[in-house]
Protein backbone atom coordinates (compact mmCIF):
# COMPACT_ATOMS: atom_id res chain seq x y z
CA UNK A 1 104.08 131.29 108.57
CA UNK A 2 106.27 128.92 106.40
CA UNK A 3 105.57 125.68 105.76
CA UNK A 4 103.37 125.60 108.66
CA UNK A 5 100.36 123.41 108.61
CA UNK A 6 97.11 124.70 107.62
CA UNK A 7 94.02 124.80 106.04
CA UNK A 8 93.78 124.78 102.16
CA UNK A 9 92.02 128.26 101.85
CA UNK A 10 96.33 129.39 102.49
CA UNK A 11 97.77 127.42 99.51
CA UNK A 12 99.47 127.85 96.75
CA UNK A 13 97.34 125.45 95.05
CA UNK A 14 94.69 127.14 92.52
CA UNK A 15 96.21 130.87 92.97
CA UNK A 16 98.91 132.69 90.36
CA UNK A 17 102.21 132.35 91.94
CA UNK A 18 105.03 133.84 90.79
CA UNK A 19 108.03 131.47 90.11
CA UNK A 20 111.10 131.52 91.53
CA UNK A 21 114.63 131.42 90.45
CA UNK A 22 116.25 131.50 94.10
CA UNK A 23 116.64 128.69 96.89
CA UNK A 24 113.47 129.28 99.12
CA UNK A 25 112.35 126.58 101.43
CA UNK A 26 109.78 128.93 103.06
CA UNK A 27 107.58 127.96 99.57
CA UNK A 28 107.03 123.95 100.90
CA UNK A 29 103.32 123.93 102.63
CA UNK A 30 102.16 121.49 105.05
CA UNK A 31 99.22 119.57 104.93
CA UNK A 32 98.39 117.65 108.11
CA UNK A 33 97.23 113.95 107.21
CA UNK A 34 94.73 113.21 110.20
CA UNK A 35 91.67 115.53 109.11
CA UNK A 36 91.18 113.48 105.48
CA UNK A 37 91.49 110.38 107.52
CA UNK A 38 88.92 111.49 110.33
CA UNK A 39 86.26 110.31 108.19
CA UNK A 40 87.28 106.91 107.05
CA UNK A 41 87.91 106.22 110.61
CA UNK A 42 91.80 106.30 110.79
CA UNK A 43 93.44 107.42 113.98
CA UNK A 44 96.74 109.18 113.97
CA UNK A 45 98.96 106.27 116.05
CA UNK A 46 97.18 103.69 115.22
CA UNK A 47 97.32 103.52 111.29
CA UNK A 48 95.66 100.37 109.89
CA UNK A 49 99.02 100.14 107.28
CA UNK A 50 102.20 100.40 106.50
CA UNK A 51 102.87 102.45 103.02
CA UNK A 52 104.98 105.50 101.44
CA UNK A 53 104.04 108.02 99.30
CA UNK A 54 106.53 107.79 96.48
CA UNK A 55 107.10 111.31 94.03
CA UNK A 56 109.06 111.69 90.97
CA UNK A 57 110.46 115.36 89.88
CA UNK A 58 111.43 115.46 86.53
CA UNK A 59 111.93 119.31 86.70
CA UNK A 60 114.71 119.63 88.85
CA UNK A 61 117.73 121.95 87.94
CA UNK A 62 120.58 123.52 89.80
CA UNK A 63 123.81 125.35 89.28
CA UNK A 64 127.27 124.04 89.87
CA UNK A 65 129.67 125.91 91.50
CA UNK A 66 130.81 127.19 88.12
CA UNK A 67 127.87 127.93 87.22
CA UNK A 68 127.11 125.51 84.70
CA UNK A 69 123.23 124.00 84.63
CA UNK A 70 122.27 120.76 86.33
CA UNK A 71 119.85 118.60 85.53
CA UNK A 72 118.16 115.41 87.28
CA UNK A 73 115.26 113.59 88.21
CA UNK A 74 114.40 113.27 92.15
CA UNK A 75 112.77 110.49 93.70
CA UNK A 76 111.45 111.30 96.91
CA UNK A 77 109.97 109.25 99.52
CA UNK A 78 107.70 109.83 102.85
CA UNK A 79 106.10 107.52 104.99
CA UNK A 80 102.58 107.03 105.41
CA UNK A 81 103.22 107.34 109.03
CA UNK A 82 104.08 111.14 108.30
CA UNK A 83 101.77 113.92 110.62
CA UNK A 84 102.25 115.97 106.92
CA UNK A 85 101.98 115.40 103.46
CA UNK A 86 103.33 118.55 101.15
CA UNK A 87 100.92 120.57 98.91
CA UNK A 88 102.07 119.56 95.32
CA UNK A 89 102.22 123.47 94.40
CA UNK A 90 104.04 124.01 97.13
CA UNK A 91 106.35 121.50 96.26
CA UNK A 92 107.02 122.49 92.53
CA UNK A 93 107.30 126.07 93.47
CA UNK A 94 110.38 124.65 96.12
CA UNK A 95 112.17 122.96 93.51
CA UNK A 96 111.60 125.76 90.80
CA UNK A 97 113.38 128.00 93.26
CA UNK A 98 116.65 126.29 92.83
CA UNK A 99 117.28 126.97 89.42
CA UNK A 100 119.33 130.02 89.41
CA UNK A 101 121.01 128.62 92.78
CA UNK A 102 124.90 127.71 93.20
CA UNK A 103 125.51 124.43 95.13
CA UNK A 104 128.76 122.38 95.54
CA UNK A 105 127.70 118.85 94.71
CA UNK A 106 124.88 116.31 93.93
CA UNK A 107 125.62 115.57 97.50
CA UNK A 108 125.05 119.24 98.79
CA UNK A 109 121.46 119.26 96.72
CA UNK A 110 120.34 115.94 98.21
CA UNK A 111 121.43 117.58 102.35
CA UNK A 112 119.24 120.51 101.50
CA UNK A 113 116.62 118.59 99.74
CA UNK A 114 116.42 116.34 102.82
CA UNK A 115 116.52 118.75 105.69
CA UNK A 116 114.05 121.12 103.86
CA UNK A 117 111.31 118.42 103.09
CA UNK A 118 111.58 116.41 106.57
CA UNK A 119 111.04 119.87 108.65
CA UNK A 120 107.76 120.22 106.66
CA UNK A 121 106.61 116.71 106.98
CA UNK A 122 107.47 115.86 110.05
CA UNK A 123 109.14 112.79 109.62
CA UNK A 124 112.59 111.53 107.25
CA UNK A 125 112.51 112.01 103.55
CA UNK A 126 114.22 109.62 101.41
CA UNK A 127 115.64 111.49 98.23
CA UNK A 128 117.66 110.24 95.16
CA UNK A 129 119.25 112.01 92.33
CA UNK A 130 119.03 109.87 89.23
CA UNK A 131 120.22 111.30 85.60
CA UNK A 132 117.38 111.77 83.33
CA UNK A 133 118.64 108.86 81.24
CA UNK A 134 118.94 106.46 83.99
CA UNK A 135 117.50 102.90 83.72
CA UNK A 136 115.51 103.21 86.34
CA UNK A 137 113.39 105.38 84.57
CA UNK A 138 112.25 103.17 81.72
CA UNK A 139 108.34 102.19 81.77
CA UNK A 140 106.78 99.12 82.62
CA UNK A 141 104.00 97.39 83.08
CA UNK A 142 101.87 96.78 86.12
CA UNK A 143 102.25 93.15 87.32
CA UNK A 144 98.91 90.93 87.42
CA UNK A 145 95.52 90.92 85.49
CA UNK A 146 94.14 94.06 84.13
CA UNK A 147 89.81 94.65 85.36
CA UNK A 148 89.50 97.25 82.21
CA UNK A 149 88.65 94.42 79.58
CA UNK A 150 84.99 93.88 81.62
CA UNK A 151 81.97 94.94 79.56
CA UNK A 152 79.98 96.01 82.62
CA UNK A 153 77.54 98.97 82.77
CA UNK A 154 78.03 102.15 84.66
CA UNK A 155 75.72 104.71 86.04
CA UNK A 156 77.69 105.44 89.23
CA UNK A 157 80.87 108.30 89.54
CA UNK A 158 80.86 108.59 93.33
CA UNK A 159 83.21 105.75 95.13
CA UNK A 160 80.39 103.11 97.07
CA UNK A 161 81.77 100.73 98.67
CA UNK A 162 78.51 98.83 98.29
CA UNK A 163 79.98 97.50 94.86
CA UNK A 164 82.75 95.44 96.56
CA UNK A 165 82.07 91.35 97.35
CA UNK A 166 83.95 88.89 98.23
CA UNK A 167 83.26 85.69 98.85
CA UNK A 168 84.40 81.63 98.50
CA UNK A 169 87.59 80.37 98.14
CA UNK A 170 90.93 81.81 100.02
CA UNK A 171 92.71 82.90 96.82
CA UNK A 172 96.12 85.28 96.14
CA UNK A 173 95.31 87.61 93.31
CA UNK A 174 97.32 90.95 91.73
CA UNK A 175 94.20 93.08 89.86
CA UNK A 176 94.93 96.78 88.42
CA UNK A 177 92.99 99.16 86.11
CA UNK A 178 93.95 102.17 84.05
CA UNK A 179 90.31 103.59 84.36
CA UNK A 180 91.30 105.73 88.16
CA UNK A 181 90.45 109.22 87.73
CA UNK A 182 90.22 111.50 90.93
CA UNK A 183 89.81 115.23 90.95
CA UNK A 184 91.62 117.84 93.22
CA UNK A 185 90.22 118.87 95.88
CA UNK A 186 91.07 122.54 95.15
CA UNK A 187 90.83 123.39 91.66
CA UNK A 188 88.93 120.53 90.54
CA UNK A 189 91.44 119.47 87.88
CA UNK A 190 91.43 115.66 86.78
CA UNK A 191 93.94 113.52 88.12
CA UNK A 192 94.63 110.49 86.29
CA UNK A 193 95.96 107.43 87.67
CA UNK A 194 96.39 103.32 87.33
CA UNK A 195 95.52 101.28 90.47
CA UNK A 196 96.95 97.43 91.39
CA UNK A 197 95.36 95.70 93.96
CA UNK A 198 97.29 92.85 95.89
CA UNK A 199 95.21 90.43 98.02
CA UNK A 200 94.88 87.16 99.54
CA UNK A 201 91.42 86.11 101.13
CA UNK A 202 87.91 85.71 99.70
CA UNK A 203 87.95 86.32 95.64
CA UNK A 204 86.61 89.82 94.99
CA UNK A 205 84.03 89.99 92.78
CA UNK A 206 85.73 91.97 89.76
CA UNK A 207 83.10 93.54 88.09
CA UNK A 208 82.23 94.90 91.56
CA UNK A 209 85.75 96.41 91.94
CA UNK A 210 86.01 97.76 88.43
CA UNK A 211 82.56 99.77 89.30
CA UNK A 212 84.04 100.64 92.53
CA UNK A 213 87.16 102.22 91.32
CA UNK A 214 85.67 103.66 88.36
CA UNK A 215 83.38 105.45 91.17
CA UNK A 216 86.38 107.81 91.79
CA UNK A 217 85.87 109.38 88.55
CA UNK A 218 83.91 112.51 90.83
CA UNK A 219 85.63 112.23 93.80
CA UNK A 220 87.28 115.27 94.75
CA UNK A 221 90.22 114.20 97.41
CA UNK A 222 94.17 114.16 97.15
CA UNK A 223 96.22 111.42 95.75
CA UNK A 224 97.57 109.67 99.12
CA UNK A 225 93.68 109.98 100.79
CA UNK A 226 92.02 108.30 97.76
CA UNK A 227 94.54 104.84 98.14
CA UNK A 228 93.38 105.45 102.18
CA UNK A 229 89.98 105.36 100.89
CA UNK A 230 90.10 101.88 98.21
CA UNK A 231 92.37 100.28 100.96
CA UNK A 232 89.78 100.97 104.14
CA UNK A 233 86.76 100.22 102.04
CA UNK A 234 88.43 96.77 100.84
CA UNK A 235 89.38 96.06 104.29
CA UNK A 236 85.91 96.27 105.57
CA UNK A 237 83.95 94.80 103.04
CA UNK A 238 86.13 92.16 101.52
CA UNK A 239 88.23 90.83 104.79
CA UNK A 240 91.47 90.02 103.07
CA UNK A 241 93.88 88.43 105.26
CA UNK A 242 96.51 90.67 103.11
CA UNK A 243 95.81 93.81 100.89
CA UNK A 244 98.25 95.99 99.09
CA UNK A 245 96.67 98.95 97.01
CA UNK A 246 99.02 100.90 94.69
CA UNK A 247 97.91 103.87 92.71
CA UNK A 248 100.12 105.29 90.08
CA UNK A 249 99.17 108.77 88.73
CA UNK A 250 100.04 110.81 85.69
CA UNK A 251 102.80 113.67 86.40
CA UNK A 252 101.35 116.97 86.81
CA UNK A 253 103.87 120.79 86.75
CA UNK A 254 106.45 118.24 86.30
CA UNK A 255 105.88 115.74 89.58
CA UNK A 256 104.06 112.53 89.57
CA UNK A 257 103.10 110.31 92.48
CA UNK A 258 102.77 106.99 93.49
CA UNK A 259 101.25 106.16 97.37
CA UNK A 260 101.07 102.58 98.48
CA UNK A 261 99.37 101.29 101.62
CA UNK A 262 99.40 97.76 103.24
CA UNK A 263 98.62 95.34 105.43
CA UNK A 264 102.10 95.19 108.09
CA UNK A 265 103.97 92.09 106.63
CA UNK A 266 102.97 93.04 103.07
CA UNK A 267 106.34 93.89 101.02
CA UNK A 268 106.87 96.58 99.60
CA UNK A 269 106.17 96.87 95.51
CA UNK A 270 109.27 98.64 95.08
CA UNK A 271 109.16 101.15 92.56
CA UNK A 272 107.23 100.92 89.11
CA UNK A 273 107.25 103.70 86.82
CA UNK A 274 104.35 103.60 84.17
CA UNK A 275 104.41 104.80 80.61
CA UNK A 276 101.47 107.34 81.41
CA UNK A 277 103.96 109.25 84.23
């Protein structure tokens, strides 16, 4: 039954596991994308966006063939387009199990990395090594205006799209808040996140948004479905010729990660690591 797809009630994710210390790709479970998107009305083949799902591992170790510790930070990356997503556990459990494992070269790590993670997803896996020093590491800041300064009152913690308006003037606009909070769909802990919102077409009202994002703060639903969720709702209610929505969450066991979706013809935001992750 490895990494097969399957229904939550089989994961890793809110049980004791044991960690390993030895190379085990049987611990990476699948998660099969089309039954969270069902409901907002997204059809496997016919995706309404382009987007990746970008993760960082900062607890990623190895032997060399002497024997001597590795360390590094992996940046993976899977398409939307993907059948699977992997179960975060999972995916920490994976990585833990190369600890205590011999391999030849960066190189050797990033083949088995690669092959492991696309046979559970599906679909390619982009993966690079970076030292835990590297520049590409360092913080920054999301680009844009930040929503967060509004005084607005709140009485709402369930996402309604009802809150989102747009009307007027064609305008291009980059909006974000720090206030995203989602909870996991399986053990209920918080997840904790910044969201950037790229548009052109009618202005948005922004007190509207903020209340609309902040609506997450109950939601129960994994990272990648909630950006579904903002990007469908904005579609529908606002009408943006062009919508990119980013979502940035804290690092939890060690991985963080980042899903973008957009509009096809949108470019890509490249990749922006926050000083929360």
């Amino acid at each position: 039954m490895a990494h097969r797809p399957d229904t939550l009630e089989h994961a890793p994710l809110g049980r004791d596991s044991a960690y390993p210390e030895r190379y085990d790709k049987s611990l990476l479970f699948a998660i099969p994308r089309a039954a969270n998107r069902a409901p907002l009305g997204i059809e496997e083949g016919a995706l309404p966006f382009i987007g990746e799902d970008e993760w960082h591992a900062f607890e990623l170790s190895w032997l060399d063939a002497r024997g001597k510790p590795v360390v590094a930070v992996a940046r993976f990356t899977l398409s939307a387009s993907s059948p699977n997503l992997i179960e975060s556990k999972s995916w920490k459990l994976y990585l833990n199990s190369f600890n205590q494992t011999r391999f030849e070269s960066r190189e050797a790590v990033i083949e088995v990395l690669s092959r492991d993670l696309a046979e559970v997803a599906k679909a390619p896996v982009g993966v690079l090594l970076l030292d835990v020093d590297a520049p590409e590491l360092a913080p920054v800041r999301l680009p844009g205006e930040c929503l967060d300064g509004l005084e607005i009152d709140i009485d709402d913690y369930t996402p309604s799209a009802a809150h989102l308006k747009a009307e007027g003037e064609i305008v291009e606009q980059t909006l974000y808040s720090h206030l995203l909070k989602s909870n996991c769909p399986v053990t209920g802990q918080p997840d904790w996140g910044s969201v950037m919102i790229r548009y052109k077409g009618p202005r948005i009202d922004r007190e509207g948004l903020l209340r609309y994002l902040i609506g997450f703060r109950q939601h129960q639903d994994f990272h990648e479905h909630c950006v579904e969720h903002i990007f469908t709702d904005l579609m529908r209610e606002a009408a943006p010729e062009a919508l990119l929505v980013l979502a940035r969450y804290v690092r939890r066991g060690g991985l963080d990660i980042s899903p973008w979706r957009a509009t096809p013809g949108m470019a890509a935001p490249g990749s922006l690591r926050l000083a929360r992750q």
